[in-house]
C-alpha atoms as a PDB file:
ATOM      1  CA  UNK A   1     -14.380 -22.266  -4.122  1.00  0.00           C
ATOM      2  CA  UNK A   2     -17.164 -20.125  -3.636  1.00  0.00           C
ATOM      3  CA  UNK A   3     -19.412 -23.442  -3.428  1.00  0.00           C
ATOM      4  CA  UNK A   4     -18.087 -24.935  -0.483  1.00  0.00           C
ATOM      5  CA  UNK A   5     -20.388 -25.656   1.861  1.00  0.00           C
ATOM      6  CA  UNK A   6     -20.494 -24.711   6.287  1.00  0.00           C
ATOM      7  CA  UNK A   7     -19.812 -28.638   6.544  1.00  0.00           C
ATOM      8  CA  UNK A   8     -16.846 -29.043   4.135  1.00  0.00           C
ATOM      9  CA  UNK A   9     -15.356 -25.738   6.196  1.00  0.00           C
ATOM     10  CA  UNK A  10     -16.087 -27.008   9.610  1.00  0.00           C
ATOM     11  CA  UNK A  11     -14.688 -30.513   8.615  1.00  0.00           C
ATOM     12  CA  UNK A  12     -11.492 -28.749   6.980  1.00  0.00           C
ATOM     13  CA  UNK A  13     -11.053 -27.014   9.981  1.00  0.00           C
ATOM     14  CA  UNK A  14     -11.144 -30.322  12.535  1.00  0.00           C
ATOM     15  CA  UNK A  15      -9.340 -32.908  10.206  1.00  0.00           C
ATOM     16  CA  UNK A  16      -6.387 -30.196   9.688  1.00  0.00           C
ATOM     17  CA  UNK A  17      -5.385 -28.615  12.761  1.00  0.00           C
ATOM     18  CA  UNK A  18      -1.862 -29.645  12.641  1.00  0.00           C
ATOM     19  CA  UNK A  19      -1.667 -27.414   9.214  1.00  0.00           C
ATOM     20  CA  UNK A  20      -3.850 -25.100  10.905  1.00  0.00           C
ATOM     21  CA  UNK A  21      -2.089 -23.918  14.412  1.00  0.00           C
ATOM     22  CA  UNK A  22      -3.892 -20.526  14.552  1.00  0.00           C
ATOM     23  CA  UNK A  23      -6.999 -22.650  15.281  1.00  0.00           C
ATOM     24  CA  UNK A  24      -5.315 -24.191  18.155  1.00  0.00           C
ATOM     25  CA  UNK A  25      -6.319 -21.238  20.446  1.00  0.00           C
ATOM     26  CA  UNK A  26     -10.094 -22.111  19.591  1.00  0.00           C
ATOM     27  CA  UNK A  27     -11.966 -24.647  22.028  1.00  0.00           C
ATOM     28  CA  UNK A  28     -13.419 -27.561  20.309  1.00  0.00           C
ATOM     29  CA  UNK A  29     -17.269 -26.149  20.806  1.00  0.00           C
ATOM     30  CA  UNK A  30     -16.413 -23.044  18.957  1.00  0.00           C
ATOM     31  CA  UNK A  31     -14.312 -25.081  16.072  1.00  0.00           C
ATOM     32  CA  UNK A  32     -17.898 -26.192  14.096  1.00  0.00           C
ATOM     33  CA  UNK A  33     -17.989 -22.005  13.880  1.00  0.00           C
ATOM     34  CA  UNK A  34     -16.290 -21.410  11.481  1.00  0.00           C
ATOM     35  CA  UNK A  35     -18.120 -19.305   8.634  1.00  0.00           C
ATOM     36  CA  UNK A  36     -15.113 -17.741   6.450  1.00  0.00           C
ATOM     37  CA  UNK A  37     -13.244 -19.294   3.947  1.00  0.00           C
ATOM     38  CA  UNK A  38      -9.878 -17.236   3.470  1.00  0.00           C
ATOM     39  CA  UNK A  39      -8.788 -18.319  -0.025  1.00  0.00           C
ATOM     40  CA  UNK A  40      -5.168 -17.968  -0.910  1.00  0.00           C
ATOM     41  CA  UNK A  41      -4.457 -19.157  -4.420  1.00  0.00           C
ATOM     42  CA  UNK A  42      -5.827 -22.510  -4.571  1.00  0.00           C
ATOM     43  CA  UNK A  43      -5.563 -22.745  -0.472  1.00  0.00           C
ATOM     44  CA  UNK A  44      -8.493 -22.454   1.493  1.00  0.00           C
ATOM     45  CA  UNK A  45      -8.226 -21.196   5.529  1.00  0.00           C
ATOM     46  CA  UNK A  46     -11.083 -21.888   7.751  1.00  0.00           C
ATOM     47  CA  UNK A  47     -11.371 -18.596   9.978  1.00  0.00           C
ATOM     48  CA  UNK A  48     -14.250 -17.128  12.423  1.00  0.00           C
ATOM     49  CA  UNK A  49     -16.101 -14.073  11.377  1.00  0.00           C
ATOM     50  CA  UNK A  50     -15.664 -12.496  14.587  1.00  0.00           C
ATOM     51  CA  UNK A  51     -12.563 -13.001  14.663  1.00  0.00           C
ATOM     52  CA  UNK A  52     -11.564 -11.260  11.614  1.00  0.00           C
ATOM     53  CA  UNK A  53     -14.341  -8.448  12.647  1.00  0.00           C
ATOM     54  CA  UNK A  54     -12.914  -7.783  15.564  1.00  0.00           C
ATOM     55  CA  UNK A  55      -9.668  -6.875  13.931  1.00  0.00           C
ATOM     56  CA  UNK A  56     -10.428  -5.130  11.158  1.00  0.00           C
ATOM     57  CA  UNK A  57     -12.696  -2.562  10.153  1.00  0.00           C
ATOM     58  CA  UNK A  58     -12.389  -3.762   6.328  1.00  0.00           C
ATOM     59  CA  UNK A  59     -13.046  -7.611   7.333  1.00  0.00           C
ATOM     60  CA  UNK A  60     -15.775  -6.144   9.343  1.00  0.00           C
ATOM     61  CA  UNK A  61     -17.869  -4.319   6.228  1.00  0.00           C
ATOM     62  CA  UNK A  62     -16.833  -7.170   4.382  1.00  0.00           C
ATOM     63  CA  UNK A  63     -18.380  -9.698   6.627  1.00  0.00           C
ATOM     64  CA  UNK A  64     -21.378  -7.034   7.197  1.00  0.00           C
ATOM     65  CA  UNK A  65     -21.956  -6.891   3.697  1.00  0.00           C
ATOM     66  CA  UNK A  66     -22.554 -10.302   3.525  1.00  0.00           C
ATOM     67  CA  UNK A  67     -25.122 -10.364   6.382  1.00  0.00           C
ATOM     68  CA  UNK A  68     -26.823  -7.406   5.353  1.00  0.00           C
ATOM     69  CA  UNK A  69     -27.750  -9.083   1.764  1.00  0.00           C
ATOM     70  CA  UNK A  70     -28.755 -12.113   4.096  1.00  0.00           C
ATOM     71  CA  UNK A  71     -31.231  -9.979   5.374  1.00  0.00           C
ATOM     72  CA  UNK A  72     -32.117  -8.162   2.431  1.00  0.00           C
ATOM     73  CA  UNK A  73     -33.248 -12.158   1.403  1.00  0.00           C
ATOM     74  CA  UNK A  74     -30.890 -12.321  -1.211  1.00  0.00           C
ATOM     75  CA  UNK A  75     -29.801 -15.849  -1.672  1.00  0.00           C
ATOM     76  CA  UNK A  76     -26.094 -15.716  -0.217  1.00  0.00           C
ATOM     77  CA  UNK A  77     -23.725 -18.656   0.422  1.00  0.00           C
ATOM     78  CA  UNK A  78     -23.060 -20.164   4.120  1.00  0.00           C
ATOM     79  CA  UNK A  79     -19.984 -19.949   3.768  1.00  0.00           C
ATOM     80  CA  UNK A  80     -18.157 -16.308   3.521  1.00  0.00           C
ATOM     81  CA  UNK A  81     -15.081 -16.273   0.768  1.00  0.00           C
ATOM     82  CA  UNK A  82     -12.551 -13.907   0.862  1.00  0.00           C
ATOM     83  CA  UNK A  83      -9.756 -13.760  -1.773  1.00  0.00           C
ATOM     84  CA  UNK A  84      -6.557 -12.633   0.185  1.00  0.00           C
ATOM     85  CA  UNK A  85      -3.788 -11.646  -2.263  1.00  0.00           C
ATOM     86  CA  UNK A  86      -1.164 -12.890  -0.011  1.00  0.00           C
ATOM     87  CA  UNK A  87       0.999 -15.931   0.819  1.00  0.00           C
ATOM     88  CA  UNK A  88      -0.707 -18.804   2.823  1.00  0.00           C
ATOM     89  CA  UNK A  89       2.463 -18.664   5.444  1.00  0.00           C
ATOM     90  CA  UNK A  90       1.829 -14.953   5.594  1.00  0.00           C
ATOM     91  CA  UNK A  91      -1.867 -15.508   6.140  1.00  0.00           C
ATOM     92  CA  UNK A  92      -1.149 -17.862   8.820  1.00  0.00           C
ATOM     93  CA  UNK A  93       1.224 -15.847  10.521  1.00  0.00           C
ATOM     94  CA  UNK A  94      -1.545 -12.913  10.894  1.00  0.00           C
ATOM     95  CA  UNK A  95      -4.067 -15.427  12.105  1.00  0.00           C
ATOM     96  CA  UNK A  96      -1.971 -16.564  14.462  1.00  0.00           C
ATOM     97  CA  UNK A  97      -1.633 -13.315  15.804  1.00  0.00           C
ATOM     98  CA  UNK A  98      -5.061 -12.488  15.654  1.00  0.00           C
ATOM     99  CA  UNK A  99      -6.150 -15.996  17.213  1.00  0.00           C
ATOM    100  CA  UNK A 100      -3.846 -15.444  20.186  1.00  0.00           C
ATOM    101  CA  UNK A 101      -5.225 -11.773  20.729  1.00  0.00           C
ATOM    102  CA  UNK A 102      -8.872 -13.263  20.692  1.00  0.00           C
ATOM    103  CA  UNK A 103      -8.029 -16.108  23.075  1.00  0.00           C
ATOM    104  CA  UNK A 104      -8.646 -14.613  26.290  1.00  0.00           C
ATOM    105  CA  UNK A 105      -5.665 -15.573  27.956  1.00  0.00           C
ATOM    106  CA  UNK A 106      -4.677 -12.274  29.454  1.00  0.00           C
ATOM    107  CA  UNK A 107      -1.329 -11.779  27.472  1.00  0.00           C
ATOM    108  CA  UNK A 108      -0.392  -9.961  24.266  1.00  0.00           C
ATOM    109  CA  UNK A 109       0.795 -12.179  21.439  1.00  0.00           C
ATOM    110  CA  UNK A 110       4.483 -12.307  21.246  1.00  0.00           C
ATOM    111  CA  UNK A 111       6.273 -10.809  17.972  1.00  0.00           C
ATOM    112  CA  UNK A 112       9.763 -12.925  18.318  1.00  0.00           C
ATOM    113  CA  UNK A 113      11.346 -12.686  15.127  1.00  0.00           C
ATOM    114  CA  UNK A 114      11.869  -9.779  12.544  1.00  0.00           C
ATOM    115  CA  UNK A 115      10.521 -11.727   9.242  1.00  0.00           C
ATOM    116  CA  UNK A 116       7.644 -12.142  11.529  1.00  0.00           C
ATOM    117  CA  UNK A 117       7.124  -8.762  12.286  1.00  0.00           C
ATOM    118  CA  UNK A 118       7.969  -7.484   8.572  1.00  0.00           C
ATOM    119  CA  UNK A 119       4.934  -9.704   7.178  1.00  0.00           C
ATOM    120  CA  UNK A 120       2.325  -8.434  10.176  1.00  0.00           C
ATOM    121  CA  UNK A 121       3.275  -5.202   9.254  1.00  0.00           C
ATOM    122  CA  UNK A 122       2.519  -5.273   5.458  1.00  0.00           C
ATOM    123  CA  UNK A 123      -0.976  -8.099   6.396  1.00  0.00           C
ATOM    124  CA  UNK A 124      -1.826  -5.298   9.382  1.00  0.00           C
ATOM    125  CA  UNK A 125      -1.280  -2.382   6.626  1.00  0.00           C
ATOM    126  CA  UNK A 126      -3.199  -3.713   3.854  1.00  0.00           C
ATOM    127  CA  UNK A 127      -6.296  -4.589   6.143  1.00  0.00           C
ATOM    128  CA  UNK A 128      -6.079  -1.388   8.683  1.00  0.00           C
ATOM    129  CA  UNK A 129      -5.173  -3.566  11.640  1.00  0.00           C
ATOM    130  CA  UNK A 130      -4.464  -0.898  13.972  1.00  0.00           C
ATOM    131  CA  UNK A 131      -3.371  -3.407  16.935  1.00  0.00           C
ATOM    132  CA  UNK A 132      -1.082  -5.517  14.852  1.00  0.00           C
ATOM    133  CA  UNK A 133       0.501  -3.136  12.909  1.00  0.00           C
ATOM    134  CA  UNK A 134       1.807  -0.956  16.309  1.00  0.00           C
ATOM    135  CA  UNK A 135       3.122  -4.232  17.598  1.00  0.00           C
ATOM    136  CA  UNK A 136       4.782  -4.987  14.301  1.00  0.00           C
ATOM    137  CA  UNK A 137       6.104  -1.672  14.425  1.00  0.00           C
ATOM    138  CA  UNK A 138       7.338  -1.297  18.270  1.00  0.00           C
ATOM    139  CA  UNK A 139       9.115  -4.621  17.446  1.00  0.00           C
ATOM    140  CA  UNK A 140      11.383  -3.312  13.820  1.00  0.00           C
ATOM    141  CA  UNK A 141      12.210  -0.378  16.246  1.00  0.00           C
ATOM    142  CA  UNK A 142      13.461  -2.299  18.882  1.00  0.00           C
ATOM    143  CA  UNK A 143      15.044  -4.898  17.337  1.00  0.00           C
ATOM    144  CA  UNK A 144      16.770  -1.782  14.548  1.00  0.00           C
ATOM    145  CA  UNK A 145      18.110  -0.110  17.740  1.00  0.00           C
ATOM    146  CA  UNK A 146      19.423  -3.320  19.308  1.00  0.00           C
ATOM    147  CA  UNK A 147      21.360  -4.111  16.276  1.00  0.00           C
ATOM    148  CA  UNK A 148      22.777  -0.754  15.830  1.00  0.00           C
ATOM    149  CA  UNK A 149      23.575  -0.621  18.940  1.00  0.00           C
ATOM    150  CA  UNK A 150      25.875  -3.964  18.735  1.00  0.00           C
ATOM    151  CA  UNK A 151      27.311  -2.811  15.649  1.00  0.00           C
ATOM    152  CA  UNK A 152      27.912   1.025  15.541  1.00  0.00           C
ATOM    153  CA  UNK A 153      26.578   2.082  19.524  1.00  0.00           C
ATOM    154  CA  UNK A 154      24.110   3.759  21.747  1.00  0.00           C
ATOM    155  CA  UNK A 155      23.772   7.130  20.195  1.00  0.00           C
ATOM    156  CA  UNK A 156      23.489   5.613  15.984  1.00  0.00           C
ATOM    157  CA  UNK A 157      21.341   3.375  17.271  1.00  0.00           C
ATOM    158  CA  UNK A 158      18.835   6.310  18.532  1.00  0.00           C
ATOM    159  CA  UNK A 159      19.479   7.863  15.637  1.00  0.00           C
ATOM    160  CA  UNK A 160      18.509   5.204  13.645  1.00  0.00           C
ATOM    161  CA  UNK A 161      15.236   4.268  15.621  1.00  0.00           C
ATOM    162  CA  UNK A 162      14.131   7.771  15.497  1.00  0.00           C
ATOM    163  CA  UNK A 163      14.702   7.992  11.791  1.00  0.00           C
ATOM    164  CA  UNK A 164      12.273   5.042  11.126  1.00  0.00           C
ATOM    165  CA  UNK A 165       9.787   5.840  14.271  1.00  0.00           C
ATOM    166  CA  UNK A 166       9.244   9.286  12.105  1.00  0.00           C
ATOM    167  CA  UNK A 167       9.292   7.997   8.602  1.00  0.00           C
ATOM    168  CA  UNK A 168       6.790   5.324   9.904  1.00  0.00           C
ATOM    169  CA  UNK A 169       4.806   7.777  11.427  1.00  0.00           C
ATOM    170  CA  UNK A 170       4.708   9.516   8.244  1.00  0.00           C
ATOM    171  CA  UNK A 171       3.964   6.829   5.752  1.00  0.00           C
ATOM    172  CA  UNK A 172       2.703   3.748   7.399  1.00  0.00           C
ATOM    173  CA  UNK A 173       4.650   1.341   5.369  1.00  0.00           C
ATOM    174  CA  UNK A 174       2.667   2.824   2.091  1.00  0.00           C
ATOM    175  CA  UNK A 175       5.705   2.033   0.403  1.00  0.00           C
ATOM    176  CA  UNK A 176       5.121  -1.938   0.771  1.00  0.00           C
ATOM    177  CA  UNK A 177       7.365  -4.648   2.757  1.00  0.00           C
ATOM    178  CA  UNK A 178       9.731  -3.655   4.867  1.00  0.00           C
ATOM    179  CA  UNK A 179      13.018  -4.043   3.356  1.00  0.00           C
ATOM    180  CA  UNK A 180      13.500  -0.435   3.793  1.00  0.00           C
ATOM    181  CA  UNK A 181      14.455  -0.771   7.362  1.00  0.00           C
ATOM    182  CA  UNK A 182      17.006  -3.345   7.276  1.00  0.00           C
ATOM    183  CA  UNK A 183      19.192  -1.487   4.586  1.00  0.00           C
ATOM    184  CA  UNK A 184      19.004   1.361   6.796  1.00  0.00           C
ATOM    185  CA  UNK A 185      21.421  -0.865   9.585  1.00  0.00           C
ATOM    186  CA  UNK A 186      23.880  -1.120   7.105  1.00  0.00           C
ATOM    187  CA  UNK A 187      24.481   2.400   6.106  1.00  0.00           C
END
């Protein structure tokens, strides 16, 4: 992996863009950017380094590191690798979000579903992704209080979503996924 050249990225990137929809948000000039290889197992995910700067202050020494030994003249390869310990459909989730946040097109990316929000919250948590993780969060809260609202009413539901807005507060999902919150409904 790490040998793959700027070419074989940039030409993964343009002959896959059905399997890559995050990139869909990226005009064709800035496609040839891409300089980061996000490897997941044995699958590889052309990103943009300023993307994944802009996001996250870990990405960003990461992807400073690598510049700064550029300049140092050590010999360095094109292409930047990074070894995410996630799923790819996780991975591609966050970069969807991230992609859509970076595209300039005046509107927040939309969280619609809770699985979707449960695995930006854990991505956003592991890589400090401030942004992400408070939309992530905002939309477990709502959707918690909607539900317990349907099944038990108003005032359990505010009970409920001001049980999990403090413990979140508190421990920023240090305990991992967020299967936490759903059991919490059921009680």
């Amino acid at each position: 992996m790490s040998n793959l050249t700027r070419a074989e990225l940039v030409q993964l990137a343009q002959t896959n863009l059905e399997g890559l929809a995050y990139l869909g948000n990226v005009s064709e000039q800035l496609l040839p950017a891409v300089d980061v290889a996000c490897v997941i197992d044995q699958d590889i995910l052309p990103v943009h380094s300023y993307v994944l700067m802009a996001a996250s202050p870990v990405f960003a020494e990461l992807v400073a590191a690598h510049f700064a030994r550029i300049i140092k003249g050590d010999h360095q390869p094109e292409v930047i690798t990074v070894p995410l310990p996630d799923t790819t459909e996780a991975v591609k989730v966050a970069l969807q979000y991230l992609y859509e946040q970076c595209s300039f097109k005046g509107k927040e990316p939309e969280i619609t579903a809770l699985d979707q929000a449960e695995v930006l919250a854990s991505f956003a948590h592991k890589w400090n992704i401030q942004v992400m993780l408070e939309a992530a969060d905002t939309f477990i809260q709502k959707s918690l209080y909607e539900e317990s609202c349907r099944t038990r009413g108003a005032s359990h539901g505010r009970m409920i979503i001001k049980a999990n807005f403090d413990y979140s507060l508190h421990h920023k999902f240090r305990s991992g996924p967020l299967h936490c919150w759903r059991l919490q409904c059921t009680l």
